[in-house]
Protein backbone atom coordinates (compact mmCIF):
# COMPACT_ATOMS: atom_id res chain seq x y z
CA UNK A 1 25.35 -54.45 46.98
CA UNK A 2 28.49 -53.84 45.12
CA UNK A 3 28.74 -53.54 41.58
CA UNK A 4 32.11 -52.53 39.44
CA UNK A 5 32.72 -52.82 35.91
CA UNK A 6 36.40 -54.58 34.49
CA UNK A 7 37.69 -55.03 30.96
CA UNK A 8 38.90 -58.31 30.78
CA UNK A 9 40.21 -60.17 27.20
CA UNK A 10 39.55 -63.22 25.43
CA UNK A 11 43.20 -64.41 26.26
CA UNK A 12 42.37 -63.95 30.19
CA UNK A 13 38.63 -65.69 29.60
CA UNK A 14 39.98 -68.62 27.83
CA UNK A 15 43.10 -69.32 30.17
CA UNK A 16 42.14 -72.59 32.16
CA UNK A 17 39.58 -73.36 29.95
CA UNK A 18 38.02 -76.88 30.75
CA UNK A 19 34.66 -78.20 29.44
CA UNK A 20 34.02 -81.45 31.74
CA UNK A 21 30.21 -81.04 31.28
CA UNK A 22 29.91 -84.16 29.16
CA UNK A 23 31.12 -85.95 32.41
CA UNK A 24 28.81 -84.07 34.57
CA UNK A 25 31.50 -81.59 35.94
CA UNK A 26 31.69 -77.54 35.48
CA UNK A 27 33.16 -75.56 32.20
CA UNK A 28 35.14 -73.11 33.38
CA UNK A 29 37.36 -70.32 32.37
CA UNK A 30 39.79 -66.76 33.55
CA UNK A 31 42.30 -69.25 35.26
CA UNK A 32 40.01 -71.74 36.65
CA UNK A 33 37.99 -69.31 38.67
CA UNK A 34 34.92 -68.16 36.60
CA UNK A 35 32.27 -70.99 36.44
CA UNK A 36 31.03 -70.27 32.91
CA UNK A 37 27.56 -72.52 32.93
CA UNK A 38 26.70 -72.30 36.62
CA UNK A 39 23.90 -74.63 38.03
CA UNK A 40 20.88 -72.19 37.33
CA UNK A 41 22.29 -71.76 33.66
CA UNK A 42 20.61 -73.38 31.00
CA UNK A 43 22.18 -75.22 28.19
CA UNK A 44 24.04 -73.71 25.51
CA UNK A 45 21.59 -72.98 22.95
CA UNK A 46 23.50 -70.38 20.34
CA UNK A 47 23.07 -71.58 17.17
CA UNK A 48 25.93 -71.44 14.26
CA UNK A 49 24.89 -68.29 12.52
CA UNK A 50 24.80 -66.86 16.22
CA UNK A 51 28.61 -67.99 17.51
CA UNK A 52 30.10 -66.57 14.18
CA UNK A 53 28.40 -63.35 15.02
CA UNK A 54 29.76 -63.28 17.78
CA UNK A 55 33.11 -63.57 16.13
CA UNK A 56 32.60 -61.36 13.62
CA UNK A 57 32.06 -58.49 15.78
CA UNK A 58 35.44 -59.15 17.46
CA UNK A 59 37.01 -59.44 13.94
CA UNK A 60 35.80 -55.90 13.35
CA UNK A 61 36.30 -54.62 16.71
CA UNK A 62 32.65 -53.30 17.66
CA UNK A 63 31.59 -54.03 21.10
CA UNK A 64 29.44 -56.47 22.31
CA UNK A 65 26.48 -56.38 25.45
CA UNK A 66 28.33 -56.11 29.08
CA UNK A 67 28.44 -59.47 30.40
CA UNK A 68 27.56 -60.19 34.42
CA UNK A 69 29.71 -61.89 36.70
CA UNK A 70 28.98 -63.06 40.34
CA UNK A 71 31.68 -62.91 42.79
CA UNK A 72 31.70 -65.23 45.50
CA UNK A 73 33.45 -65.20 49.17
CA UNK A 74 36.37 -66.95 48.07
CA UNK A 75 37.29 -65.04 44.70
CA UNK A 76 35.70 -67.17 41.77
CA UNK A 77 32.98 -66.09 39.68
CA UNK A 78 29.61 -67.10 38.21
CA UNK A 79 28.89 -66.33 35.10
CA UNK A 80 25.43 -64.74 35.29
CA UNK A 81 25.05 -62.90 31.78
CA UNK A 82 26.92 -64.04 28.61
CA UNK A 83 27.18 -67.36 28.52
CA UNK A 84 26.55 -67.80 25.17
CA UNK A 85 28.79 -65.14 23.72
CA UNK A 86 31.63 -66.38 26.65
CA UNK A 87 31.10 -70.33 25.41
CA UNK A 88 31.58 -69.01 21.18
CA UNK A 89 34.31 -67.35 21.54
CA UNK A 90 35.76 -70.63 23.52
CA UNK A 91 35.01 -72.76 21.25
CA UNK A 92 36.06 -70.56 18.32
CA UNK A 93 39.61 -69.95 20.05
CA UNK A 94 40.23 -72.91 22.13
CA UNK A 95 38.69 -75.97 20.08
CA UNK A 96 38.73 -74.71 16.62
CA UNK A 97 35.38 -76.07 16.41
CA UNK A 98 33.47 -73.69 14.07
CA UNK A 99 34.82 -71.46 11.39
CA UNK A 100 34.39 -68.17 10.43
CA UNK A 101 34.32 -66.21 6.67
CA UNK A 102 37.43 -63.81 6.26
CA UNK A 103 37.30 -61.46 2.57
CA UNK A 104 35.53 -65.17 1.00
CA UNK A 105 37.62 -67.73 2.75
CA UNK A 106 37.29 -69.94 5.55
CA UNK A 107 39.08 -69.76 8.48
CA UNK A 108 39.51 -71.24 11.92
CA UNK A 109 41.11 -69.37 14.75
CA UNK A 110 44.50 -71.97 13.78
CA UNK A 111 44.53 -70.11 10.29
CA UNK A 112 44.26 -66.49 11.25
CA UNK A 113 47.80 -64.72 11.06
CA UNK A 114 49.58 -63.95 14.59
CA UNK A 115 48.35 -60.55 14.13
CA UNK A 116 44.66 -61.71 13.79
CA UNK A 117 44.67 -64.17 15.97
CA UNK A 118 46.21 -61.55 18.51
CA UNK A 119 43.59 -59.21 17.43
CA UNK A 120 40.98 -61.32 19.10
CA UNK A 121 42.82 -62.41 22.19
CA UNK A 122 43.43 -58.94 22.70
CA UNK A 123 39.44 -58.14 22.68
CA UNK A 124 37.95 -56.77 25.80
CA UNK A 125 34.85 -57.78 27.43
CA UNK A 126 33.31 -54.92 29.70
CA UNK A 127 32.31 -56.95 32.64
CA UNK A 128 30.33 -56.23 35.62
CA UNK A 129 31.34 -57.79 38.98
CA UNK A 130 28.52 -58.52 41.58
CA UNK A 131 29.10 -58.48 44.94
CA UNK A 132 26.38 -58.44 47.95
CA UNK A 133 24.64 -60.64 49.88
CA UNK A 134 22.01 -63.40 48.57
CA UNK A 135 19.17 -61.02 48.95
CA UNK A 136 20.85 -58.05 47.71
CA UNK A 137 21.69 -60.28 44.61
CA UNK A 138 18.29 -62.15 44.17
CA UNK A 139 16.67 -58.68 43.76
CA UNK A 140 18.91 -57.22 41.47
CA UNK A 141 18.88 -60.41 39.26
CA UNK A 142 15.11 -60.18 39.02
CA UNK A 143 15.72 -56.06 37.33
CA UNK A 144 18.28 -57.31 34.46
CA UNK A 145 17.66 -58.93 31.45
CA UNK A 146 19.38 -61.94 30.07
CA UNK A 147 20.42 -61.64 26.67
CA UNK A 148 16.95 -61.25 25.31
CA UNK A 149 16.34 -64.20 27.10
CA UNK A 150 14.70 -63.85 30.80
CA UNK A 151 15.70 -66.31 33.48
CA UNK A 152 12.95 -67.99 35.08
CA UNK A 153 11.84 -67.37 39.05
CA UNK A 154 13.87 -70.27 39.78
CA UNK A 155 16.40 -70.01 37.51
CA UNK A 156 17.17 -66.28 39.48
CA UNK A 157 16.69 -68.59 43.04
CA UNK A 158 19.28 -70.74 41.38
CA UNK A 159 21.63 -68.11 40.41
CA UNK A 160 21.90 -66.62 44.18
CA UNK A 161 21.46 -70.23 46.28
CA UNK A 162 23.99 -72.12 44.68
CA UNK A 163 25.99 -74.90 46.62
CA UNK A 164 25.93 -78.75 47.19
CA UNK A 165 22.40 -78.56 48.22
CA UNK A 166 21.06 -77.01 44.84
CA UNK A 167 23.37 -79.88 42.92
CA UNK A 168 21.87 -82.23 44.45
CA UNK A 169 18.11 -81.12 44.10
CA UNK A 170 18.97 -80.30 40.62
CA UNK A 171 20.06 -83.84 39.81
CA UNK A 172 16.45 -85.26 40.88
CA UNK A 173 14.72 -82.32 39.46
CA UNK A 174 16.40 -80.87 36.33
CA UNK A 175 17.48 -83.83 34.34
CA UNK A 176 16.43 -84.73 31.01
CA UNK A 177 15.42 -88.28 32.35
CA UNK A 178 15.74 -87.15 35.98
CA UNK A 179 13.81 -89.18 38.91
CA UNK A 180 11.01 -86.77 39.16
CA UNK A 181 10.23 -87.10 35.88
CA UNK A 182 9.54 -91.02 36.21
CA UNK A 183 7.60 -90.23 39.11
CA UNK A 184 5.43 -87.34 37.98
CA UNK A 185 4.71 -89.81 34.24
CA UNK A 186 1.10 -89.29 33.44
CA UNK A 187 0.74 -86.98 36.41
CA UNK A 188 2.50 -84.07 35.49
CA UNK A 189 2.59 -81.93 31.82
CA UNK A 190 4.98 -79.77 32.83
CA UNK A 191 4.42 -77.39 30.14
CA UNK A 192 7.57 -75.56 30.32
CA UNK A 193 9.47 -78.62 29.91
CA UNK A 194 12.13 -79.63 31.99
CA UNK A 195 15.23 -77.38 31.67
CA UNK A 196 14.20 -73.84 32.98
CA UNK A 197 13.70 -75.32 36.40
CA UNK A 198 9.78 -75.26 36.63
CA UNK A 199 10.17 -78.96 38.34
CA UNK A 200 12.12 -78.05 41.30
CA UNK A 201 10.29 -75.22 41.83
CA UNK A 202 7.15 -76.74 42.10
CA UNK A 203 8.64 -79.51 44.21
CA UNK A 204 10.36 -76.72 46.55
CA UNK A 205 6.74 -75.03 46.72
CA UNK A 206 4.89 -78.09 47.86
CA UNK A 207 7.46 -78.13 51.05
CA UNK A 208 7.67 -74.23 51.36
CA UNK A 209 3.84 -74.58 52.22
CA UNK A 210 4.71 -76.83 54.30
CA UNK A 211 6.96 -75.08 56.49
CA UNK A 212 4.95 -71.66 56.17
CA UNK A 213 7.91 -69.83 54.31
CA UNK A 214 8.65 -68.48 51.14
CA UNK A 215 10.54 -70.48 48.61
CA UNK A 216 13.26 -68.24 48.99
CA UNK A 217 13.18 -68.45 52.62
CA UNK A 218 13.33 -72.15 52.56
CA UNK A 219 16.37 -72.29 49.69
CA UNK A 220 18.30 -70.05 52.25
CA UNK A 221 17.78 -72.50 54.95
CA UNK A 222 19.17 -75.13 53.45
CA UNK A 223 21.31 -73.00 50.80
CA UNK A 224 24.56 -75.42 51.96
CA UNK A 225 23.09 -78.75 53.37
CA UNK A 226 25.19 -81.64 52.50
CA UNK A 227 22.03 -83.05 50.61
CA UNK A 228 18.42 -82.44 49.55
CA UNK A 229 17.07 -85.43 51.39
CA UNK A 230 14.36 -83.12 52.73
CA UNK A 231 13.17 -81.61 49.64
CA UNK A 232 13.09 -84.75 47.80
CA UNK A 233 11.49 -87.21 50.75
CA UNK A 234 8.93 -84.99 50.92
CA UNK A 235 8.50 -84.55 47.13
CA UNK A 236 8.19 -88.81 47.06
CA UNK A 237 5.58 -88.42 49.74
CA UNK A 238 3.24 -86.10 48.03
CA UNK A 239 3.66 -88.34 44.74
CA UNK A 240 3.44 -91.54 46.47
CA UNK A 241 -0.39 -90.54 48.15
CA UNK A 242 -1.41 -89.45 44.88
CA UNK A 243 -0.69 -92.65 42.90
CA UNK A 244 -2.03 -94.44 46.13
CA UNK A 245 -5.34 -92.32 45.56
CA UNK A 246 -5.35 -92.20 41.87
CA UNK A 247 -3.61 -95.10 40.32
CA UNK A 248 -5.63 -94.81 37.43
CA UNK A 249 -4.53 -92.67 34.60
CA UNK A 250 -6.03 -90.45 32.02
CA UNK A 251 -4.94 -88.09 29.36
CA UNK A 252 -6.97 -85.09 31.29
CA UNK A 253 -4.29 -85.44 33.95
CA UNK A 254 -1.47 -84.10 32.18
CA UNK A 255 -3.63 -80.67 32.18
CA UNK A 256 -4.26 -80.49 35.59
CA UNK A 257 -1.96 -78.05 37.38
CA UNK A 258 1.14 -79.47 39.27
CA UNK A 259 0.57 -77.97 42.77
CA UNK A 260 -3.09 -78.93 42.57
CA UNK A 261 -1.76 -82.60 43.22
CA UNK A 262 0.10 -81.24 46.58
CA UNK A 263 -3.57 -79.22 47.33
CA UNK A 264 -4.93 -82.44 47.32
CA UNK A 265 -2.72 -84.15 49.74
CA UNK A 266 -2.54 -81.59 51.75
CA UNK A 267 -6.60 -81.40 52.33
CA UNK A 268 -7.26 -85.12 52.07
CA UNK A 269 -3.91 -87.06 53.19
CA UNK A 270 -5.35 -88.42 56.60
CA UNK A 271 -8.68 -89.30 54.85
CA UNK A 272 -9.69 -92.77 53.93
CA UNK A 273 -11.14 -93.36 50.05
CA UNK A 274 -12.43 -96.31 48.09
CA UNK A 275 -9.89 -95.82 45.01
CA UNK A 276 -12.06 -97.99 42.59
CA UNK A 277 -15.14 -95.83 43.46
CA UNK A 278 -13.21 -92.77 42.85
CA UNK A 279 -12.33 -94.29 40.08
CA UNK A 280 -15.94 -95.13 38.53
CA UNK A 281 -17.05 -91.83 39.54
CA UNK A 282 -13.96 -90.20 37.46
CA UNK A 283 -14.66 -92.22 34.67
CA UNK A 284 -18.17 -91.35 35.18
CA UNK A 285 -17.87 -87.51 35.18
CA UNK A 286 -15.18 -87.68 31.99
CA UNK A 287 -18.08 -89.00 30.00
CA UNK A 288 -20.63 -86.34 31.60
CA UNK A 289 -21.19 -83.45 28.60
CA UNK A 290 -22.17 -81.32 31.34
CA UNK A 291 -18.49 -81.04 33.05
CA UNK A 292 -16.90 -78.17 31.29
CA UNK A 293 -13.86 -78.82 33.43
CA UNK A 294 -12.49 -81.94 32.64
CA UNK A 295 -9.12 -81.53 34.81
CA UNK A 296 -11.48 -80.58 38.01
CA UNK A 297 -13.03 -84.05 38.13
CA UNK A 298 -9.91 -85.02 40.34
CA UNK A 299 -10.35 -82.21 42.95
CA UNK A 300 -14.38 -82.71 42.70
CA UNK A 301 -14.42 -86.59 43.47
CA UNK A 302 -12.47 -86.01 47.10
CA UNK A 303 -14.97 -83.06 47.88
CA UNK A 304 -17.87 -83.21 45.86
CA UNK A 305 -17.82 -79.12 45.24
CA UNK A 306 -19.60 -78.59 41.89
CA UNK A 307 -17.12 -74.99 41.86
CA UNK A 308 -14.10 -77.21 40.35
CA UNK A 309 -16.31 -78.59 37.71
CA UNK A 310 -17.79 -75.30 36.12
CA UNK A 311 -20.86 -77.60 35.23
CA UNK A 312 -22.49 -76.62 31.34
CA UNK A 313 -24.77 -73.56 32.07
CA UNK A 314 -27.88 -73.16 29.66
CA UNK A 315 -27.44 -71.51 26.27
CA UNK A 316 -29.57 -68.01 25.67
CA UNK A 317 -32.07 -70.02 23.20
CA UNK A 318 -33.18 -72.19 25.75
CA UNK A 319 -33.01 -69.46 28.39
CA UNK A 320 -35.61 -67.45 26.43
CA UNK A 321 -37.73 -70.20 25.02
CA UNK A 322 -38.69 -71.64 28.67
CA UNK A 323 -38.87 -67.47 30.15
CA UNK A 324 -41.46 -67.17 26.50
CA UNK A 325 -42.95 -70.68 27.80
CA UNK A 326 -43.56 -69.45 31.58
CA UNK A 327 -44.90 -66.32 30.26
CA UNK A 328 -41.97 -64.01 32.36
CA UNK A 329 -42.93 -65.57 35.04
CA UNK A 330 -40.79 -66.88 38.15
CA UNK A 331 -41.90 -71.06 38.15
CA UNK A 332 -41.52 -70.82 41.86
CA UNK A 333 -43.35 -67.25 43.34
CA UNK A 334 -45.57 -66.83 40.03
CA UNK A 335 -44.35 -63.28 39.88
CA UNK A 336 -43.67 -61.47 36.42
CA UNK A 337 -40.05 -60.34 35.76
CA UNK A 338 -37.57 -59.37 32.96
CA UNK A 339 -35.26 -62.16 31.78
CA UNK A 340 -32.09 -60.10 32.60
CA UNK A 341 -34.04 -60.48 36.03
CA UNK A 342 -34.58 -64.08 36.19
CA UNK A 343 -31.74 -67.01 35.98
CA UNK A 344 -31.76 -70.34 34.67
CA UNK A 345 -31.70 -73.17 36.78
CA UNK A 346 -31.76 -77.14 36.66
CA UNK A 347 -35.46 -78.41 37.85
CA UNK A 348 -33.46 -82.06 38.72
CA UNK A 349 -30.01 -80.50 39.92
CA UNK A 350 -27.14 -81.83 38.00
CA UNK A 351 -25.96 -83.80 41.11
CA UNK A 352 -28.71 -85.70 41.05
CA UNK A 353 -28.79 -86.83 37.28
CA UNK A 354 -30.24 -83.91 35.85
CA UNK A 355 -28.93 -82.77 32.13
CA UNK A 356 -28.51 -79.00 30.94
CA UNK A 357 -31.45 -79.53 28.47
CA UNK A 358 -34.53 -77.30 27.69
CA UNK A 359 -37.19 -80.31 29.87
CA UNK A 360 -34.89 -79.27 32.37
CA UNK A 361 -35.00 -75.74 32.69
CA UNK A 362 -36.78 -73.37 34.48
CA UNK A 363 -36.49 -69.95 35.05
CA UNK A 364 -36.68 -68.17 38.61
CA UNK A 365 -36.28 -64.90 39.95
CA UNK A 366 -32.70 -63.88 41.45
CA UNK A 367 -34.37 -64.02 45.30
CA UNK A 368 -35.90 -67.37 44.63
CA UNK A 369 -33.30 -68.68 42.67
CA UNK A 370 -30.54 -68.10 45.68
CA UNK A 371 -33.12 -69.82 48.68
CA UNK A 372 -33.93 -73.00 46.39
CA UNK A 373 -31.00 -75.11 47.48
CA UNK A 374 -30.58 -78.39 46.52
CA UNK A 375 -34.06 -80.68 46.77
């Protein structure tokens, strides 16, 4: 990989400036050729205080952090670091939209003298020009940091796999109100929200399993498809089993991790349920004060493995009342041992009705503890 640094000026950055985001199209800058928010970019976020810092600092002719651009094959440029300070000083320069405080007056850039104003046209950014391949560029993006402000694991993907493909997989993933959103209601809490990306990643690691690659492996593969058909017909599927499976919703579910939902198709798609027994059982188990783990009920009901459930273990009082009761002794060989010796364990097993109360307690040694089983 290639990297070289370049000082280039405010007048050069702001020549061919065009902001056609509100329309859906690019903002971009240097003559038309540096794509300032690229796809994997999020939105612009500086505050006020922040873009006439950013001013200021030209005004008084200090530098500011090297910004990052990505060169592609045919000569334009991503702008991977510096968005932010790139889109203030646009916005200062070109649309006069903010204003600045000069020795206790306000000014926009239309009121600075020809001097001033040439001042900050004049101002250099030291910029550092990327070139390699997509792997050379993925790994390098992964050792930088972004203003403060770390890109996400797909947010890097994005940055290096860019093209019509991405666009399009962005539109039904990224959005605001965005298609997988209304699919994924009451399914999916997406806890990071749904502008750093976290959707389409999850989405392109439910079809990365599929294909036994990495989700880098499978962004290259497709890196400049025409569309993101497959991605997103296979994203439908997954959904469209779980709602089939599940059509009743709960709170719970918004906890429940997103690719557990593509675990569960992929281990029970070609199985047959009753969905309104699942569904008594579910309702069943959310009432249970034994279930520790509400948002494993959903894995539990297809399989029946007590592991997702982390069922209510005994507390230490009742634990050493019922080892006082027995006398030390195991309730199953008769034999005396310590209690850090001896477990607790459910006389009616929780899977058959039994409740994590003292009636139902009784302690056994380790040996006889692990050969009891289910009765």
């Amino acid at each position: 990989m290639k990297i070289t640094s370049k000082n280039i000026s405010v007048r050069e950055i702001i020549n061919g400036y065009s902001d056609e985001s509100e329309f859906g199209g690019s903002i971009v800058g240097y003559g038309g050729k540096l794509n300032i928010r690229p796809e994997y970019q999020r939105e612009f976020v500086y505050k006020k205080d922040r873009q006439i810092a950013v001013i200021e600092t030209i005004l008084d002719g200090c530098p500011l952090n090297n910004m990052y651009w990505a060169k592609s094959e045919d000569g334009t440029y991503e702008l991977v670091d510096g968005q932010q300070r790139t889109t203030s000083v646009c916005l200062f320069v070109v649309e006069n939209a903010f204003s600045v405080n000069v020795d206790g007056k306000t000014k926009y850039f239309h009121s600075f003298s020809k001097e001033d104003q040439e001042k900050i046209l004049n101002y250099e950014f030291e910029v550092k020009i990327i070139e390699g391949t997509n792997d050379e560029k993925l790994k390098w993006f992964h050792k930088i940091n972004i203003a403060g402000m770390e890109l996400t694991a797909q947010e890097l993907r994005n940055s290096v796999y860019t093209g019509q493909w991405l666009s399009e997989a962005k539109k039904f993933f990224s959005k605001s109100n965005c298609p997988a959103k209304k699919i994924t209601n009451s399914y999916w809490g997406l806890k990071e929200g749904w502008n750093r990306q976290k959707a389409l990643e999850h989405a392109l690691s439910y079809v990365a399993d599929r294909d036994g690659c990495t989700i880098e492996d499978y962004m290259s593969k497709h890196q400049y498809d025409d569309n993101a058909d497959d991605l997103i017909n296979f994203f439908k599927t997954v959904m469209e089993w779980v709602k089939k499976v599940f059509p009743f919703t709960y709170k719970e579910m918004l906890n429940i991790n997103e690719y557990t939902w593509y675990n569960l198709y992929k281990q029970h798609h070609m199985k047959t349920f009753d969905v309104n027994d699942i569904n008594d059982e579910i309702r069943k188990l959310l009432d249970d004060d034994d279930v520790d783990k509400k948002t494993g009920i959903w894995e539990y009901v297809l399989d029946h493995n007590e592991y997702h459930l982390n069922i209510r273990k005994f507390s230490e009082s009742i634990k050493n009342k019922v080892y006082r009761k027995q006398g030390g002794k195991c309730a199953i060989c008769g034999e005396y041992h310590p209690i850090e010796k001896m477990e607790a364990d459910h006389i009616i097993p929780w899977s058959k009705g039994g409740s994590t109360i003292e009636e139902n307690c009784q302690m056994l040694c380790k040996s006889c503890n692990r050969s009891k089983g289910v009765k």
